[in-house]
C-alpha atoms as a PDB file:
ATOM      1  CA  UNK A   1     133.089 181.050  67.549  1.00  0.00           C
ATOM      2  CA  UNK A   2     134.106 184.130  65.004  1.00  0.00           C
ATOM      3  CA  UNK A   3     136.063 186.863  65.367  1.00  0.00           C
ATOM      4  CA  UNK A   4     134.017 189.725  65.562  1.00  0.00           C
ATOM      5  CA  UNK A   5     134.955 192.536  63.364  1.00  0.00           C
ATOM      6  CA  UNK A   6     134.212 195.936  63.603  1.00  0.00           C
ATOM      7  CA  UNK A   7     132.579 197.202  60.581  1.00  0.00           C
ATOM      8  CA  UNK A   8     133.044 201.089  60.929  1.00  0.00           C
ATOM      9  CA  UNK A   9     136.964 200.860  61.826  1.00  0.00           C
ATOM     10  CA  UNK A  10     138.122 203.953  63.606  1.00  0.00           C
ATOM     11  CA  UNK A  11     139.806 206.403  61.469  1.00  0.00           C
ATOM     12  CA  UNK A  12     142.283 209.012  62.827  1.00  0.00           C
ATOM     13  CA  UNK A  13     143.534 212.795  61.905  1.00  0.00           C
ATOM     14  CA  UNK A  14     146.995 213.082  62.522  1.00  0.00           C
ATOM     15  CA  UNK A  15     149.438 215.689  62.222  1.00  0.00           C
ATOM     16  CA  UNK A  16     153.494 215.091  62.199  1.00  0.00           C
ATOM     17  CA  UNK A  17     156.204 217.322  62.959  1.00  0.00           C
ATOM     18  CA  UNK A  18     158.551 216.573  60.371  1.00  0.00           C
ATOM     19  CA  UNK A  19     162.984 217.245  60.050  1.00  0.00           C
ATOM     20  CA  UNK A  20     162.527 220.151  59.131  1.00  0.00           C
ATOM     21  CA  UNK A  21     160.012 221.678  61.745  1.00  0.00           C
ATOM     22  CA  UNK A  22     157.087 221.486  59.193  1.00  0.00           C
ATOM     23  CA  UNK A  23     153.830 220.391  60.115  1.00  0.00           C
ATOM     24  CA  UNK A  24     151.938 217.621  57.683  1.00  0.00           C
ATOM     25  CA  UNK A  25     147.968 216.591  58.327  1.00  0.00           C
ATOM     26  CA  UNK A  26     146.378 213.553  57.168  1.00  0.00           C
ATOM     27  CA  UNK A  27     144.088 210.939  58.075  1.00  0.00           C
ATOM     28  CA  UNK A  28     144.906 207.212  58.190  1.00  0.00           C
ATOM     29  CA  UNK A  29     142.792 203.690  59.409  1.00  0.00           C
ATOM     30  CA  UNK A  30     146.009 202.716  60.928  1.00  0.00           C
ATOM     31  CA  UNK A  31     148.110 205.447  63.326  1.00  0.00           C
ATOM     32  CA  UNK A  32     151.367 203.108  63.410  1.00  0.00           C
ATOM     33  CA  UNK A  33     151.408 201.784  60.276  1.00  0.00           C
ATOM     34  CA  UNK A  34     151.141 205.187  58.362  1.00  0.00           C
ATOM     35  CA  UNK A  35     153.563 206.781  60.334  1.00  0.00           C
ATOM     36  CA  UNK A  36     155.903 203.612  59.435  1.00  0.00           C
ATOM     37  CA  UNK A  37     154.636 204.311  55.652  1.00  0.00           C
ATOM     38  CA  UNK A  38     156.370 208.048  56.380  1.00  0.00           C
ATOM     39  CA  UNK A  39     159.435 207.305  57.797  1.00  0.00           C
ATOM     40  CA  UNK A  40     160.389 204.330  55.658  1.00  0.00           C
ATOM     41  CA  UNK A  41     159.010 206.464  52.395  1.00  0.00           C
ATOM     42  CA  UNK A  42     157.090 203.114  51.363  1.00  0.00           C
ATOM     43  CA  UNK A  43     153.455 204.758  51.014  1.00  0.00           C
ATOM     44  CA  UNK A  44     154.331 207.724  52.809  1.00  0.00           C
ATOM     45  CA  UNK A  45     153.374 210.780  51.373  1.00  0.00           C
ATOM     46  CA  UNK A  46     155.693 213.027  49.083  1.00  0.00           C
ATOM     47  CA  UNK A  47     155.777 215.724  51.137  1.00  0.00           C
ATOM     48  CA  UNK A  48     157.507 213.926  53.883  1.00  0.00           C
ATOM     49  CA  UNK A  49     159.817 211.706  51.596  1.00  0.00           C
ATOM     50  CA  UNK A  50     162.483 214.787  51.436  1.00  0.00           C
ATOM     51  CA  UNK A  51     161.868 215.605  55.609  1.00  0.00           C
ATOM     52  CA  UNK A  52     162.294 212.288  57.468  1.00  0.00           C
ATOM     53  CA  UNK A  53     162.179 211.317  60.181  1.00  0.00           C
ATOM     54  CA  UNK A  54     158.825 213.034  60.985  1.00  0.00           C
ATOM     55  CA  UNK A  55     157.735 212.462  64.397  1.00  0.00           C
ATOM     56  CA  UNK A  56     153.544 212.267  65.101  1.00  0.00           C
ATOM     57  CA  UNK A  57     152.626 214.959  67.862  1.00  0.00           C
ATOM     58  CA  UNK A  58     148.776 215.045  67.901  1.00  0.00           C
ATOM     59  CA  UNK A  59     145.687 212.619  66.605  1.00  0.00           C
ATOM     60  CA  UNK A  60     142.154 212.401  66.875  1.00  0.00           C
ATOM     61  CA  UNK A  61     139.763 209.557  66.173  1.00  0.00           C
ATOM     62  CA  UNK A  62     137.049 209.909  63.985  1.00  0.00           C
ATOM     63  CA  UNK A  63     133.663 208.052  63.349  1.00  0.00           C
ATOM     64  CA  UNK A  64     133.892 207.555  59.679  1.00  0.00           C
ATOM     65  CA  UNK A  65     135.991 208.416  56.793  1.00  0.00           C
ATOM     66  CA  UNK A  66     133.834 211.305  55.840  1.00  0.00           C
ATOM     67  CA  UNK A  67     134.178 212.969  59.516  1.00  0.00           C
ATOM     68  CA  UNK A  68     137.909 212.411  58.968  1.00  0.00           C
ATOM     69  CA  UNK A  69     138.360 213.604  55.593  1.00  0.00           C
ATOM     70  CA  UNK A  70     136.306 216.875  56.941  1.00  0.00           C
ATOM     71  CA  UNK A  71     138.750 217.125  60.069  1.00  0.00           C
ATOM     72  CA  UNK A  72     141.391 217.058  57.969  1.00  0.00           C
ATOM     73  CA  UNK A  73     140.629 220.249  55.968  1.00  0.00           C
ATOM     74  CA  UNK A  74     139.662 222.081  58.541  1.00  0.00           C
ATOM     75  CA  UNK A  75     143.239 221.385  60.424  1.00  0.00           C
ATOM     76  CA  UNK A  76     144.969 221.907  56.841  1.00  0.00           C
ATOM     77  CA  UNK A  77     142.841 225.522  56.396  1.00  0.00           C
ATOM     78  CA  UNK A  78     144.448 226.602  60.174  1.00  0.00           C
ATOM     79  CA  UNK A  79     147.347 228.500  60.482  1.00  0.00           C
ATOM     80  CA  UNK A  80     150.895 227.171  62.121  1.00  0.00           C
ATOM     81  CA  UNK A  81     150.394 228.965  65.134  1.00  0.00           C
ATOM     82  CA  UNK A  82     146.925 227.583  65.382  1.00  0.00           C
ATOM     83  CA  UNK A  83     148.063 224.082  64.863  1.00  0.00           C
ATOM     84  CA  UNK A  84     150.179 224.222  66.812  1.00  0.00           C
ATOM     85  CA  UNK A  85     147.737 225.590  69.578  1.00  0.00           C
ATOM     86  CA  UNK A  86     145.891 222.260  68.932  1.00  0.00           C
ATOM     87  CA  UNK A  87     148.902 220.009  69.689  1.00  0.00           C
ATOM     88  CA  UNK A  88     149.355 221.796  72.751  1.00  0.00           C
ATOM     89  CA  UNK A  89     145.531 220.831  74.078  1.00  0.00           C
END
């Protein structure tokens, strides 16, 4: 018998709290690995190179790359105090 893949993996929005109290969005197939990716600064982005360790504090799952590439503007377009409102849900 065969594995069974899923062929629409989940993808997630994430945001991380980073050193220096900053908040950074993005959107990843794989939660653990990315935030790995941003603390070891292999892959991680470049914002969060210079603010390690960042620390994730809220995700969502998405349906498809498009809903999570939309999800993550909107987050990005929000204000601190509204994201952090979000985490706090």
């Amino acid at each position: 018998m065969k594995a069974r893949t899923d062929p629409h993996p989940q993808q997630f929005v994430y945001i991380l709290e980073c050193s220096d109290k900053t908040l950074y969005t993005g959107w990843t197939v794989n939660l653990e690995k990315r935030i790995r990716e941003h603390n070891n600064g292999k892959g991680g982005a470049r914002y969060t190179r210079g603010r390690r360790p960042v620390r994730l504090v809220y995700f969502e799952a998405c349906r498809s790359v498009s809903d999570a590439l939309k999800r993550e503007a909107r987050i990005k377009k929000l204000s601190r105090a509204q994201k952090l409102l979000l985490i706090k849900r």
